[in-house]
N, C-alpha and C. Protein backbone atom coordinates (compact mmCIF):
# COMPACT_ATOMS: atom_id res chain seq x y z
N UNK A 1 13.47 -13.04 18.39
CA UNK A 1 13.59 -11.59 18.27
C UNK A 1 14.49 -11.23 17.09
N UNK A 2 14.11 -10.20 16.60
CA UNK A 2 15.30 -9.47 15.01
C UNK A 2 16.30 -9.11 16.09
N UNK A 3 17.44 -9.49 15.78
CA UNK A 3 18.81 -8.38 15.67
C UNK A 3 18.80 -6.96 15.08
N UNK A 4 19.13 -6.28 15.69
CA UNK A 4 19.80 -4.95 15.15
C UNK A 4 19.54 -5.34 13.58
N UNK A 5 20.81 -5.85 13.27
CA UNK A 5 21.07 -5.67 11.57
C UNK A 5 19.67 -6.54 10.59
N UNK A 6 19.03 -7.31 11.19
CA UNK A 6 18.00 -8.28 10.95
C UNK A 6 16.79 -6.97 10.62
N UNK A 7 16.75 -6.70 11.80
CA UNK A 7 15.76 -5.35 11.75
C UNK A 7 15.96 -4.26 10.62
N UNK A 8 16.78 -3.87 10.66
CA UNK A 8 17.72 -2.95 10.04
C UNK A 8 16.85 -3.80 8.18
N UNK A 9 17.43 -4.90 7.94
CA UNK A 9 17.14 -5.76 6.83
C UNK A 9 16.11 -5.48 6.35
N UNK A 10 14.78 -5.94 7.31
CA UNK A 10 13.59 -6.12 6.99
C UNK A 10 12.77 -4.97 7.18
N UNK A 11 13.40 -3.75 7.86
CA UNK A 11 12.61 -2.81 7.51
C UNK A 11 12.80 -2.06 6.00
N UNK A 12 13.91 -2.11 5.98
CA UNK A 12 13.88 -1.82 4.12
C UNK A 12 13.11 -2.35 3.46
N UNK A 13 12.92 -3.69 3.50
CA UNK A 13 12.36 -4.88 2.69
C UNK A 13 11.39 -4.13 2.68
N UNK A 14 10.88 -4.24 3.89
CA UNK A 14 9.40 -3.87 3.71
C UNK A 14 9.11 -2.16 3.01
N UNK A 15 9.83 -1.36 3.56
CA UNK A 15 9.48 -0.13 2.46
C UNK A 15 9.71 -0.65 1.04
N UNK A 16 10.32 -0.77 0.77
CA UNK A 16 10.45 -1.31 -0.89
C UNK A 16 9.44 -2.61 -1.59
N UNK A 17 8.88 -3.01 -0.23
CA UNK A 17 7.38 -3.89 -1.12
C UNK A 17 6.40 -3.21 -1.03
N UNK A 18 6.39 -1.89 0.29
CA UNK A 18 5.24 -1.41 0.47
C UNK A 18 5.57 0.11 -0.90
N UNK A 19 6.55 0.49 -1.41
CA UNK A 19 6.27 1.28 -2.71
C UNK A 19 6.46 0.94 -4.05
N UNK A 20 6.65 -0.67 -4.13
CA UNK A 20 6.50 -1.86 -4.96
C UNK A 20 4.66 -2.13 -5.25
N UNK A 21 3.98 -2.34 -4.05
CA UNK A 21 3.01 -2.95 -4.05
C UNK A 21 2.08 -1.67 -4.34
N UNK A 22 2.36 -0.11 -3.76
CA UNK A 22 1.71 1.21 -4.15
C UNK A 22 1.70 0.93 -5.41
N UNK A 23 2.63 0.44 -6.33
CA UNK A 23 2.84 0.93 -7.80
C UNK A 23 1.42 0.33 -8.55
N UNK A 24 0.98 -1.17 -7.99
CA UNK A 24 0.14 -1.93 -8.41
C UNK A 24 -0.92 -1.38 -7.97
N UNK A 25 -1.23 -0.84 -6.96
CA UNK A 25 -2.32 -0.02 -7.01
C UNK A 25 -2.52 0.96 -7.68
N UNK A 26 -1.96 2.02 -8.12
CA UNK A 26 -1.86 2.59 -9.12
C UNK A 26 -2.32 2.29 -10.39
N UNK A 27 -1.46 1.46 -10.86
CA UNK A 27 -1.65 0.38 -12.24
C UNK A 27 -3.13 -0.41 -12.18
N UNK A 28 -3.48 -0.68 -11.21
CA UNK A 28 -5.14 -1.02 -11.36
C UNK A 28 -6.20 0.01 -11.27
N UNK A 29 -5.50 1.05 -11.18
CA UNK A 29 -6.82 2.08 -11.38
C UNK A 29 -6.92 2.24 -12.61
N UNK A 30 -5.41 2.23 -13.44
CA UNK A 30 -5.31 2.48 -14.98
C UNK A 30 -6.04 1.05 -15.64
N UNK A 31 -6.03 0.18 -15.14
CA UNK A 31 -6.35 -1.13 -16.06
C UNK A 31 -7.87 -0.60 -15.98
N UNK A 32 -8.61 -0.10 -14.61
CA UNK A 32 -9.86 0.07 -14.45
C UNK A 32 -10.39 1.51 -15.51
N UNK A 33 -9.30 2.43 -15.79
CA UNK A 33 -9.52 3.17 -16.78
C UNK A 33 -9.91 2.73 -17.99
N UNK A 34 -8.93 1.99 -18.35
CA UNK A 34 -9.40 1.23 -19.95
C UNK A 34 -10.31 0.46 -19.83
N UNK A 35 -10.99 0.09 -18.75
CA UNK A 35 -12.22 -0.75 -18.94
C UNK A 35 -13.59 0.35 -19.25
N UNK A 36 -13.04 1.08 -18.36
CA UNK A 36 -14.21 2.44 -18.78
C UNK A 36 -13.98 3.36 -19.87
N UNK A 37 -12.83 2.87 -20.60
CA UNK A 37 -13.03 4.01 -21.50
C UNK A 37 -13.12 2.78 -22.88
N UNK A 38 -13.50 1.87 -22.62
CA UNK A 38 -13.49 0.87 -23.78
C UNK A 38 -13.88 1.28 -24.93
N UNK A 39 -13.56 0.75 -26.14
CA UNK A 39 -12.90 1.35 -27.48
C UNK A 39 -12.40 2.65 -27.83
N UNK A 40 -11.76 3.19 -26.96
CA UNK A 40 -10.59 4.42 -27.10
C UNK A 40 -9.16 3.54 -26.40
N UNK A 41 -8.07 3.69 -27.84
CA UNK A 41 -7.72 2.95 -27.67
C UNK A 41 -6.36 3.16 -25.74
N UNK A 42 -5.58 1.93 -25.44
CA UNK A 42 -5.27 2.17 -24.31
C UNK A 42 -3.95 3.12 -24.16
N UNK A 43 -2.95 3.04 -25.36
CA UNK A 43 -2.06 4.34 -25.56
C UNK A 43 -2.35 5.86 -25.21
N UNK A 44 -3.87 5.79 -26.10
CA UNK A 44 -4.84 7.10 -25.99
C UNK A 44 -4.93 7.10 -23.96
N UNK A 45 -5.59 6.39 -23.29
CA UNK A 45 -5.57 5.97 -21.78
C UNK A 45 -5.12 6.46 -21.18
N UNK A 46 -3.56 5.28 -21.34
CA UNK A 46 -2.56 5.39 -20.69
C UNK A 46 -1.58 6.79 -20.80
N UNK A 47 -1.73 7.38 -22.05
CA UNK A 47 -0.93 8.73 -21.71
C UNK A 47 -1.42 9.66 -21.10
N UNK A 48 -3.03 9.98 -21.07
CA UNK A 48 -4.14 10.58 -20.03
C UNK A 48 -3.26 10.39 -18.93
N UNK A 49 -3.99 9.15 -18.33
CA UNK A 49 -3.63 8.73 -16.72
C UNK A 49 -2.42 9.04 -16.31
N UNK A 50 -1.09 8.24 -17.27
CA UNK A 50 -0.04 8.94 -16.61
C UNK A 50 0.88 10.38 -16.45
N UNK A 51 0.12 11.14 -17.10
CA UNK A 51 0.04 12.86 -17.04
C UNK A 51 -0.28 13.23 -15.98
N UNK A 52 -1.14 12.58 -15.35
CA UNK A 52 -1.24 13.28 -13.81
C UNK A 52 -0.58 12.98 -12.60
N UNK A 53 -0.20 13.62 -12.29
CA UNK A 53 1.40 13.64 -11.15
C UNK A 53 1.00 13.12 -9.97
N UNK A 54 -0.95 13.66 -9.55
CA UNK A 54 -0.54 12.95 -8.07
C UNK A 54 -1.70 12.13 -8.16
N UNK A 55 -1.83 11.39 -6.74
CA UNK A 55 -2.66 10.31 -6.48
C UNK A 55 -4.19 10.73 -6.18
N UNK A 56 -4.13 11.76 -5.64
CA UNK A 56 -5.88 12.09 -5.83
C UNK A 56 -6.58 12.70 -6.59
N UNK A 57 -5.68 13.07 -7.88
CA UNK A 57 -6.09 13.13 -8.90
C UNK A 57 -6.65 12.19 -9.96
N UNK A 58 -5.32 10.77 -10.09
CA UNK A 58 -5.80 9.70 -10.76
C UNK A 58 -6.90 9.10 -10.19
N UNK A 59 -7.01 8.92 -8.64
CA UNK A 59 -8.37 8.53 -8.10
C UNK A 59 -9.64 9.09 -8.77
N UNK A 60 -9.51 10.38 -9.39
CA UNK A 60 -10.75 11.06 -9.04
C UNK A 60 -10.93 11.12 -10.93
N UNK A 61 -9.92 11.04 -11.68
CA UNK A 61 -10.23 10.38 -12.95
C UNK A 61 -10.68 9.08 -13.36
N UNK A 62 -10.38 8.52 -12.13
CA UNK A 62 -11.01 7.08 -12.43
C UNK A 62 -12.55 6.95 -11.57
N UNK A 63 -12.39 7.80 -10.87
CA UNK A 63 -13.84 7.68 -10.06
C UNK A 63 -14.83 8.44 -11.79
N UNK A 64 -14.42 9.41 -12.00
CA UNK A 64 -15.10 10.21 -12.60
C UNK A 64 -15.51 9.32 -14.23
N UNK A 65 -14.21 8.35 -14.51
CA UNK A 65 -14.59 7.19 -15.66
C UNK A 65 -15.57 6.12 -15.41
N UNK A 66 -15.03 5.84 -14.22
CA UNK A 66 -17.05 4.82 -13.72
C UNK A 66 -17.88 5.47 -13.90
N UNK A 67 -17.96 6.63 -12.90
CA UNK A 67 -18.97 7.04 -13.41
C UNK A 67 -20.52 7.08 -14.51
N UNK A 68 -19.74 7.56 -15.55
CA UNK A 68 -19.57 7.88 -17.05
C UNK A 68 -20.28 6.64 -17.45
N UNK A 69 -19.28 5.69 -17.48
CA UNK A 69 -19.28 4.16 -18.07
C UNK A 69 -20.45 3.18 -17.64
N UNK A 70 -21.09 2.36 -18.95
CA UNK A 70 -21.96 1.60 -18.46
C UNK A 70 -21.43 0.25 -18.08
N UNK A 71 -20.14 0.16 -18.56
CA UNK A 71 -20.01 -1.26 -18.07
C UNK A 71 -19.68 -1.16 -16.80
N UNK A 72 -19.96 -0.26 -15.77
CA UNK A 72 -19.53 -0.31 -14.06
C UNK A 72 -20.97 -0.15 -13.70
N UNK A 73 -21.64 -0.05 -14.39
CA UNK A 73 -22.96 0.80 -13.90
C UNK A 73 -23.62 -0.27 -12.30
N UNK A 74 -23.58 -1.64 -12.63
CA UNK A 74 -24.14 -2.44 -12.15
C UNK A 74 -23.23 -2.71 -10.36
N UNK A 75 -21.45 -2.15 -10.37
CA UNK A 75 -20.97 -2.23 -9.71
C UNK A 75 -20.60 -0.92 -8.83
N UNK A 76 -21.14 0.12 -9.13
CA UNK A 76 -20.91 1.33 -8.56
C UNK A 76 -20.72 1.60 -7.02
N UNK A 77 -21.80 0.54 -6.32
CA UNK A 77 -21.42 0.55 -5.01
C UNK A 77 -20.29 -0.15 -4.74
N UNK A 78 -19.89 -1.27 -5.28
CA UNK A 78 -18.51 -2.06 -5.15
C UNK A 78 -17.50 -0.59 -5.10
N UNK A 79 -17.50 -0.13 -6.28
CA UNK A 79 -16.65 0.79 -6.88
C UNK A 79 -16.21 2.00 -5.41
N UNK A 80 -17.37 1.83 -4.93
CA UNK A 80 -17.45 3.10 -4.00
C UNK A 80 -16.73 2.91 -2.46
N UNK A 81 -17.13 1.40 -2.42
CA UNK A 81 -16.13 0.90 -0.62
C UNK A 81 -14.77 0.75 -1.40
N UNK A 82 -14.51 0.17 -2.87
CA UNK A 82 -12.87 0.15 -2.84
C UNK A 82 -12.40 1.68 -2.91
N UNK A 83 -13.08 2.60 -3.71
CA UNK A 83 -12.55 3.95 -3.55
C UNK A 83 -12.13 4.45 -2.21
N UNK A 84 -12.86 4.09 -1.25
CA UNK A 84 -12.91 4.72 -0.30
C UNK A 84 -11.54 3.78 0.58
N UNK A 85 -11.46 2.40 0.40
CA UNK A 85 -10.63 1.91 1.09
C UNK A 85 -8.75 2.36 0.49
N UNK A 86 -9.36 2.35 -1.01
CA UNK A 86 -7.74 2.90 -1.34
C UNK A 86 -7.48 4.43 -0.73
N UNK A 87 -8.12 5.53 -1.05
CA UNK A 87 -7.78 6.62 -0.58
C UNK A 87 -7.62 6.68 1.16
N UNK A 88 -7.60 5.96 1.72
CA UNK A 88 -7.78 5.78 3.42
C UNK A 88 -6.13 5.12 2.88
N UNK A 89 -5.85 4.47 2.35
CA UNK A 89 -4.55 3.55 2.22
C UNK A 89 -3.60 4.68 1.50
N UNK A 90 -4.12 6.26 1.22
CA UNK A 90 -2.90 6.48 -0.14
C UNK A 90 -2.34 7.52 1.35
N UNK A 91 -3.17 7.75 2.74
CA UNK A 91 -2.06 8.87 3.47
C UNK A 91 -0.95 8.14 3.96
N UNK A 92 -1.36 6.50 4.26
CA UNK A 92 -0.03 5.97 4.61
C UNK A 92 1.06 5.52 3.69
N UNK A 93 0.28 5.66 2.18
CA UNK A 93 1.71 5.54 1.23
C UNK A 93 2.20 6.94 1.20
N UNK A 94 1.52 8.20 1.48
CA UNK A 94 2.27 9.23 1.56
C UNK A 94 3.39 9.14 2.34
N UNK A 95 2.94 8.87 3.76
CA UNK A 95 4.02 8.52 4.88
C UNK A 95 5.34 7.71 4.52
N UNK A 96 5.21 6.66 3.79
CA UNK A 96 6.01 6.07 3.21
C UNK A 96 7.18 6.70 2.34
N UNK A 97 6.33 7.27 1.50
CA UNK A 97 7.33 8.11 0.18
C UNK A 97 7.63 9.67 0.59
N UNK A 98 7.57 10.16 2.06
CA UNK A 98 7.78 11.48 2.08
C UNK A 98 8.30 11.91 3.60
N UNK A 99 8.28 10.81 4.36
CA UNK A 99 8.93 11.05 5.56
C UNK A 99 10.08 10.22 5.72
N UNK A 100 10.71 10.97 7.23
CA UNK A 100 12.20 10.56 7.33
C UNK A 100 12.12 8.98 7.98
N UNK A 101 13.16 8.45 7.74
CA UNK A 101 13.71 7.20 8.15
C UNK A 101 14.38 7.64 9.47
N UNK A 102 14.23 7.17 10.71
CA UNK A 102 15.05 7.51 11.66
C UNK A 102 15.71 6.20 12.62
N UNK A 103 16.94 6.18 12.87
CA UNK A 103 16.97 5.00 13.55
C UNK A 103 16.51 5.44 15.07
N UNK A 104 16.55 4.29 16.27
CA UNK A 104 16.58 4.34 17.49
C UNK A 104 16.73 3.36 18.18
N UNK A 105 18.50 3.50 18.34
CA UNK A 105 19.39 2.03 18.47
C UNK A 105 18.78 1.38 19.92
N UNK A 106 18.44 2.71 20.99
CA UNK A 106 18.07 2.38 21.79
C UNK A 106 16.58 1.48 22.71
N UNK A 107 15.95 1.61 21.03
CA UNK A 107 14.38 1.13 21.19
C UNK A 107 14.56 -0.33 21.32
N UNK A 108 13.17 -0.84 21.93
CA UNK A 108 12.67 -2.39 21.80
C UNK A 108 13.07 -3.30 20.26
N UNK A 109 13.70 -4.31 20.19
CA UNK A 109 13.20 -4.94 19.10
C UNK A 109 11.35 -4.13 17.92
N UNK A 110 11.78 -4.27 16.58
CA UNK A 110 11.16 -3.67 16.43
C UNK A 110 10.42 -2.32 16.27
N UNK A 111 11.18 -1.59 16.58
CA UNK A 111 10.82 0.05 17.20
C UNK A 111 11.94 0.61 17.09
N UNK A 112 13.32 -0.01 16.58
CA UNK A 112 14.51 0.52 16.19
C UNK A 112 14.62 1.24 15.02
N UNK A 113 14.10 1.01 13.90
CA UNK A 113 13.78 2.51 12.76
C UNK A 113 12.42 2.23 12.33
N UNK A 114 12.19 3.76 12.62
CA UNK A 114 10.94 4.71 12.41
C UNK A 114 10.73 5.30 10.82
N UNK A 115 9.94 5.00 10.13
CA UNK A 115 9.16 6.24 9.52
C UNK A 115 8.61 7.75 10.45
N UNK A 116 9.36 8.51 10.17
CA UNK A 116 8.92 9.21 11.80
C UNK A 116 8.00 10.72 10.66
N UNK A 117 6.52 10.86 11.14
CA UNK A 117 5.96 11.75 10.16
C UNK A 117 6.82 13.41 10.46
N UNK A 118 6.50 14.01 9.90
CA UNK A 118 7.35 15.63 9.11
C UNK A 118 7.28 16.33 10.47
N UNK A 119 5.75 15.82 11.52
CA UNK A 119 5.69 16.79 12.54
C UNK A 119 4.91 16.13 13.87
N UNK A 120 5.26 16.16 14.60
CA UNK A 120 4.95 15.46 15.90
C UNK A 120 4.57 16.52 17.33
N UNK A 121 3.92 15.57 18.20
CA UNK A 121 3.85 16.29 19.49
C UNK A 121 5.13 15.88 20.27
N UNK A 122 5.79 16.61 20.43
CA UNK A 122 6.87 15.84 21.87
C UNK A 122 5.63 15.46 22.68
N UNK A 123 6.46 14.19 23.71
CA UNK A 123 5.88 13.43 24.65
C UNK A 123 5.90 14.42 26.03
N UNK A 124 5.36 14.52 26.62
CA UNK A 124 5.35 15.33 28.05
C UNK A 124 6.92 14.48 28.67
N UNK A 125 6.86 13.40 28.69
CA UNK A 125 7.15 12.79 29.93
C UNK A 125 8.37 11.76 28.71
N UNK A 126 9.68 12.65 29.21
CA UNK A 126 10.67 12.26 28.27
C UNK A 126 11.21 10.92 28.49
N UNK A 127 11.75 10.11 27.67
CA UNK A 127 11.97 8.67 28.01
C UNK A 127 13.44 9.13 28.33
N UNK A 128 14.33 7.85 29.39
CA UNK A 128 15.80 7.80 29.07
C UNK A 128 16.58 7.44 27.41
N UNK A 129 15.87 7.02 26.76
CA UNK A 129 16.42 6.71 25.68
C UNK A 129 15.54 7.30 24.44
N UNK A 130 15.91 7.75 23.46
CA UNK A 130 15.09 7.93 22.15
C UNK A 130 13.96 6.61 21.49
N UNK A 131 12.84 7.28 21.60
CA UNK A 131 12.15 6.73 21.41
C UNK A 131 11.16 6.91 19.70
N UNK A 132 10.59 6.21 18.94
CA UNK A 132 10.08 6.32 18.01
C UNK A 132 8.67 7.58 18.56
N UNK A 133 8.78 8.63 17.24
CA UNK A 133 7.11 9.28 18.62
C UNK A 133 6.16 8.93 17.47
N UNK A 134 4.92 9.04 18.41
CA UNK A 134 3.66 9.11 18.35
C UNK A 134 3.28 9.13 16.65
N UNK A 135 2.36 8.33 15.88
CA UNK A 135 2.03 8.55 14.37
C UNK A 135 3.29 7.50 13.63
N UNK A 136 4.37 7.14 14.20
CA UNK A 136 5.44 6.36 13.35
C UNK A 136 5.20 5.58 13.09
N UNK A 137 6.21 4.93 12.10
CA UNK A 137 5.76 3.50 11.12
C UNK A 137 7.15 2.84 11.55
N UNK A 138 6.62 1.97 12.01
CA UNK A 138 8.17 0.99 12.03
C UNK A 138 7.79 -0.88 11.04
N UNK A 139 8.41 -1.59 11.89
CA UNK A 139 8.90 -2.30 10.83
C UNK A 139 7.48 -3.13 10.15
N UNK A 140 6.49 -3.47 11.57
CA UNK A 140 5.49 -4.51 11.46
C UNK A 140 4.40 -3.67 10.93
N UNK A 141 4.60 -2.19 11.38
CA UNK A 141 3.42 -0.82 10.83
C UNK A 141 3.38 -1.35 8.97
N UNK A 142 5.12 -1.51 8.28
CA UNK A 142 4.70 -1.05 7.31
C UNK A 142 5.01 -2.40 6.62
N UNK A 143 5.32 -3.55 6.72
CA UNK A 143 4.69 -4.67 6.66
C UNK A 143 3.19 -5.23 6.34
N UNK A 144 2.48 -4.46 7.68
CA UNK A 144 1.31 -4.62 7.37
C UNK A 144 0.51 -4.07 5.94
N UNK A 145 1.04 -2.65 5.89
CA UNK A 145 -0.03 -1.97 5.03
C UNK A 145 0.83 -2.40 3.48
N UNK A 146 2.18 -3.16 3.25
CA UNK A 146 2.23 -3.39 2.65
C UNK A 146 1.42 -4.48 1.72
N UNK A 147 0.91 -5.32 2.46
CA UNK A 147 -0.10 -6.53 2.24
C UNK A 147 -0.97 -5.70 2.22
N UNK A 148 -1.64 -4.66 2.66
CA UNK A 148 -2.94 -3.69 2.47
C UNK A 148 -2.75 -3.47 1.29
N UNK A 149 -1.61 -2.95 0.86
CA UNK A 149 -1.70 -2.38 -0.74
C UNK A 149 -1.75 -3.60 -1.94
N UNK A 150 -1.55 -4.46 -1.07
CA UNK A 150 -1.64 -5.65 -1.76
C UNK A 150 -2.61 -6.28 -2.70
N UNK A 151 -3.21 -6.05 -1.50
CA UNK A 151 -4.94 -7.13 -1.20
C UNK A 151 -6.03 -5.77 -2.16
N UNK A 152 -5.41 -4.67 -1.89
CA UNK A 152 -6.12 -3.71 -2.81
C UNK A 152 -5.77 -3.83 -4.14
N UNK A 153 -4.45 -3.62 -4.80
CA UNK A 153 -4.77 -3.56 -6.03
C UNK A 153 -4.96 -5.24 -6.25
N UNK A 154 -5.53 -6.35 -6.25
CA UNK A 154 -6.01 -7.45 -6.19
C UNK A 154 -7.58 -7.20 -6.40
N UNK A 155 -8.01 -6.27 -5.45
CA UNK A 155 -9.36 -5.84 -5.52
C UNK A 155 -9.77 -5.40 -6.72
N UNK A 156 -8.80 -4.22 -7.04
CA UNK A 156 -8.68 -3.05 -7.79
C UNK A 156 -9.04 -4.11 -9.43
N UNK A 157 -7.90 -5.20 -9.76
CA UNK A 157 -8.46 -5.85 -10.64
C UNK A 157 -9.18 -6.48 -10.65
N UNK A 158 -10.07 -7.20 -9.66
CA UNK A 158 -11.15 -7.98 -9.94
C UNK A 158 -12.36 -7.05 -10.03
N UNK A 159 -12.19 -6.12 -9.73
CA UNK A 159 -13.72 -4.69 -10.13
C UNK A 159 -13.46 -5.03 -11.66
N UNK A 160 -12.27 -4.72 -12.61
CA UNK A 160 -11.73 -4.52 -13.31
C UNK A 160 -12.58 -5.71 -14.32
N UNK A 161 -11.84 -7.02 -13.64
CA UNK A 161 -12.69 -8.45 -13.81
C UNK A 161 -14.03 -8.12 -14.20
N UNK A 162 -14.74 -7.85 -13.00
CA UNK A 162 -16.34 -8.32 -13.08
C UNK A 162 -16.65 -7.49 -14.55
N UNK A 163 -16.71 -6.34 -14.16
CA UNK A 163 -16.67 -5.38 -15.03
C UNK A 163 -16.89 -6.00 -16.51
N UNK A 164 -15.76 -6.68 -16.99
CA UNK A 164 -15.56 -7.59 -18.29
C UNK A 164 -16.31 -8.71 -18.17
N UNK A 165 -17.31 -8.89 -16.98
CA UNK A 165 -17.96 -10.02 -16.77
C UNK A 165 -17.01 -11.65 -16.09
N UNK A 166 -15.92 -11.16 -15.79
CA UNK A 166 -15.11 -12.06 -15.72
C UNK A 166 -14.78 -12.39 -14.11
N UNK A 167 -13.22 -12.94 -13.66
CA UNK A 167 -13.23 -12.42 -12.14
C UNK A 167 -11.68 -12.55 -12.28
N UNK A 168 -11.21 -12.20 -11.46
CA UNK A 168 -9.68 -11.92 -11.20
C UNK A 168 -9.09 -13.02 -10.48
N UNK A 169 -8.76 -14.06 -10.89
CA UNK A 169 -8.66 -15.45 -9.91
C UNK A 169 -7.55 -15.23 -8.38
N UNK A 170 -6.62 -14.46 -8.68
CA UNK A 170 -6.22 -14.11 -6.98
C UNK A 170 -7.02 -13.18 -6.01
N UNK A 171 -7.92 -12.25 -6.29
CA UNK A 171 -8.37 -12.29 -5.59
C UNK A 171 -9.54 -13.41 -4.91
N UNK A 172 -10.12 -13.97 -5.82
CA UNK A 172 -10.70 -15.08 -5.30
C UNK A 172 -10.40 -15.83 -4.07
N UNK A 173 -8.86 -16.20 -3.93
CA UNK A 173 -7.81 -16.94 -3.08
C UNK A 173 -7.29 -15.89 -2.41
N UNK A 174 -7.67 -14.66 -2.65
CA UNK A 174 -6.72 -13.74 -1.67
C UNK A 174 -7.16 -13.45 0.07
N UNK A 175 -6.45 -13.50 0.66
CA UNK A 175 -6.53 -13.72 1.98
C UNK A 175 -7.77 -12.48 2.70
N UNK A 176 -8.02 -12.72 4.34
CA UNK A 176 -8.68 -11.66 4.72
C UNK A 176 -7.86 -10.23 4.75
N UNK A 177 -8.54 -9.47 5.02
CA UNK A 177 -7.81 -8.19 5.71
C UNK A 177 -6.55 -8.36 6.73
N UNK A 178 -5.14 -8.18 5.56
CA UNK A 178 -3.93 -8.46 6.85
C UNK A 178 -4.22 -8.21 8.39
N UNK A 179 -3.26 -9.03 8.66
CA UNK A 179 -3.00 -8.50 10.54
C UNK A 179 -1.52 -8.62 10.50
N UNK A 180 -1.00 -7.17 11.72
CA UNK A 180 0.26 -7.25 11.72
C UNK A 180 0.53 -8.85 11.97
N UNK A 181 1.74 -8.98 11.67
CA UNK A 181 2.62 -10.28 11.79
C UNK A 181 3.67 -10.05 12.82
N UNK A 182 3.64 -10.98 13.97
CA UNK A 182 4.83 -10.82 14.90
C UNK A 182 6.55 -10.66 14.46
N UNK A 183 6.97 -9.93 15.29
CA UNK A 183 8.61 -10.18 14.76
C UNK A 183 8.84 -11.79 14.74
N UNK A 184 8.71 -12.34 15.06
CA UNK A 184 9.02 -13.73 14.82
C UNK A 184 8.94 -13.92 13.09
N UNK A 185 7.26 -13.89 12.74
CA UNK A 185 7.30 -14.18 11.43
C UNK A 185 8.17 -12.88 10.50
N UNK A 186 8.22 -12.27 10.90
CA UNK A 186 9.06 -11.16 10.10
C UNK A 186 10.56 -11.74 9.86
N UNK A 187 10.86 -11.97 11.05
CA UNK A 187 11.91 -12.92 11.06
C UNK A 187 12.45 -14.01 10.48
N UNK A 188 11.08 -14.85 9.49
CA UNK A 188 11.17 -16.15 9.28
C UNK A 188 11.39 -15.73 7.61
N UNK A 189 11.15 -14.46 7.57
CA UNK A 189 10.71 -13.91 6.13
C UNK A 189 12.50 -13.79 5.64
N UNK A 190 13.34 -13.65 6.82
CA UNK A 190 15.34 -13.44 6.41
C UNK A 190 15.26 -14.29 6.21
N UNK A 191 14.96 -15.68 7.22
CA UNK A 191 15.42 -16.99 6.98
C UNK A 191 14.85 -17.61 5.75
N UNK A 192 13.71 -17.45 5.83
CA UNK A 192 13.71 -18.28 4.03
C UNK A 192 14.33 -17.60 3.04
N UNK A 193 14.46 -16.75 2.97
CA UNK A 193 15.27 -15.49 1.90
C UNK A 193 16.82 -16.39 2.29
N UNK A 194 17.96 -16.87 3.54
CA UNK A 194 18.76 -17.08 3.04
C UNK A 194 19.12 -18.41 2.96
N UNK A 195 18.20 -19.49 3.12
CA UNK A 195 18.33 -20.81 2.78
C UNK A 195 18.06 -20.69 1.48
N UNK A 196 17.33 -19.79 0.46
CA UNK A 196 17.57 -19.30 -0.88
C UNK A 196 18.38 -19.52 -1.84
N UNK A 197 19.85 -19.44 -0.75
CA UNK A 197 20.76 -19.07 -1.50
C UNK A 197 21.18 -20.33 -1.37
């Protein structure tokens, strides 16, 4: 089982890989830009793309550059399940980058701090102790989708890959669709971190 402060540890960790690993998703929509906008150069691109402030916007500039582009032409349906799997993945990076952190000393292992979203149902049927409510992200929630954002922008460049006729060699080797990981292995994730040292 995590300790308090163990918990405490690794739920940070994990927000900070899971808006670490957002960033790379991001950054592969832009790599997937310059593939579609090939010979304009990527300065020209890259100051486009990063002008736009939010995320379903750059989605929908890059949807709108496949489009366009013949070198996706052949992958469009590819193009269309990753679109759809990143934007299903960008409400829980919202959650991430826009809701409160809450502790709840009194919860289960695990269930001690919450991502707790902006607005909730109270529970009918009140607990003795504070409880994480309904829609929250705690430690293994955002663990998981951190490897989601993972395994996507991985995706994100091997579209990128084919595209150039090529392939993206981690995704090749990249694993199935995460599954949460028990506190145990969450656990194992401190311990190798401090035999590290």
């Amino acid at each position: 089982m995590l300790t308090p402060v163990e918990e405490h540890i690794a739920f940070h960790m994990a927000i900070g890989q899971a808006i670490t690993q957002w960033a790379h998703v991001e950054n592969g929509l832009f790599n997937i830009c310059t593939v579609a906008f090939s010979g304009v150069p990527t300065k020209v691109v890259g100051a486009s793309f990063y002008a736009i402030d939010n995320f379903r916007t750059k989605l929908a500039f890059t949807d709108n550059a496949i489009a366009q582009s013949n070198t996706f032409k052949e992958l469009i349906e590819d193009w269309a399940r990753l679109r759809e799997q990143v934007r299903a993945l960008s409400s829980t990076r919202n959650k991430i980058a826009h809701c409160r952190t809450i502790g709840f000393y009194g919860a289960s292992a695990g269930r001690r701090y919450a991502i707790v979203p902006i607005s909730y149902k109270e529970p009918k049927i009140k607990s003795k102790r504070p409880l994480p409510p309904s829609g929250s992200l705690c430690v293994r929630d955002i663990d998981l989708v951190s490897r989601q954002f993972s395994r996507a922008s991985n995706l994100l460049l091997d579209l990128m890959a084919k595209a150039q006729g090529g392939q993206w060699l981690p995704a090749e080797h990249a694993p199935p669709e995460p599954q949460l990981r028990s506190l145990k292995d969450i656990r194992s994730l401190i311990d190798a971190a401090r035999s590290q040292r």
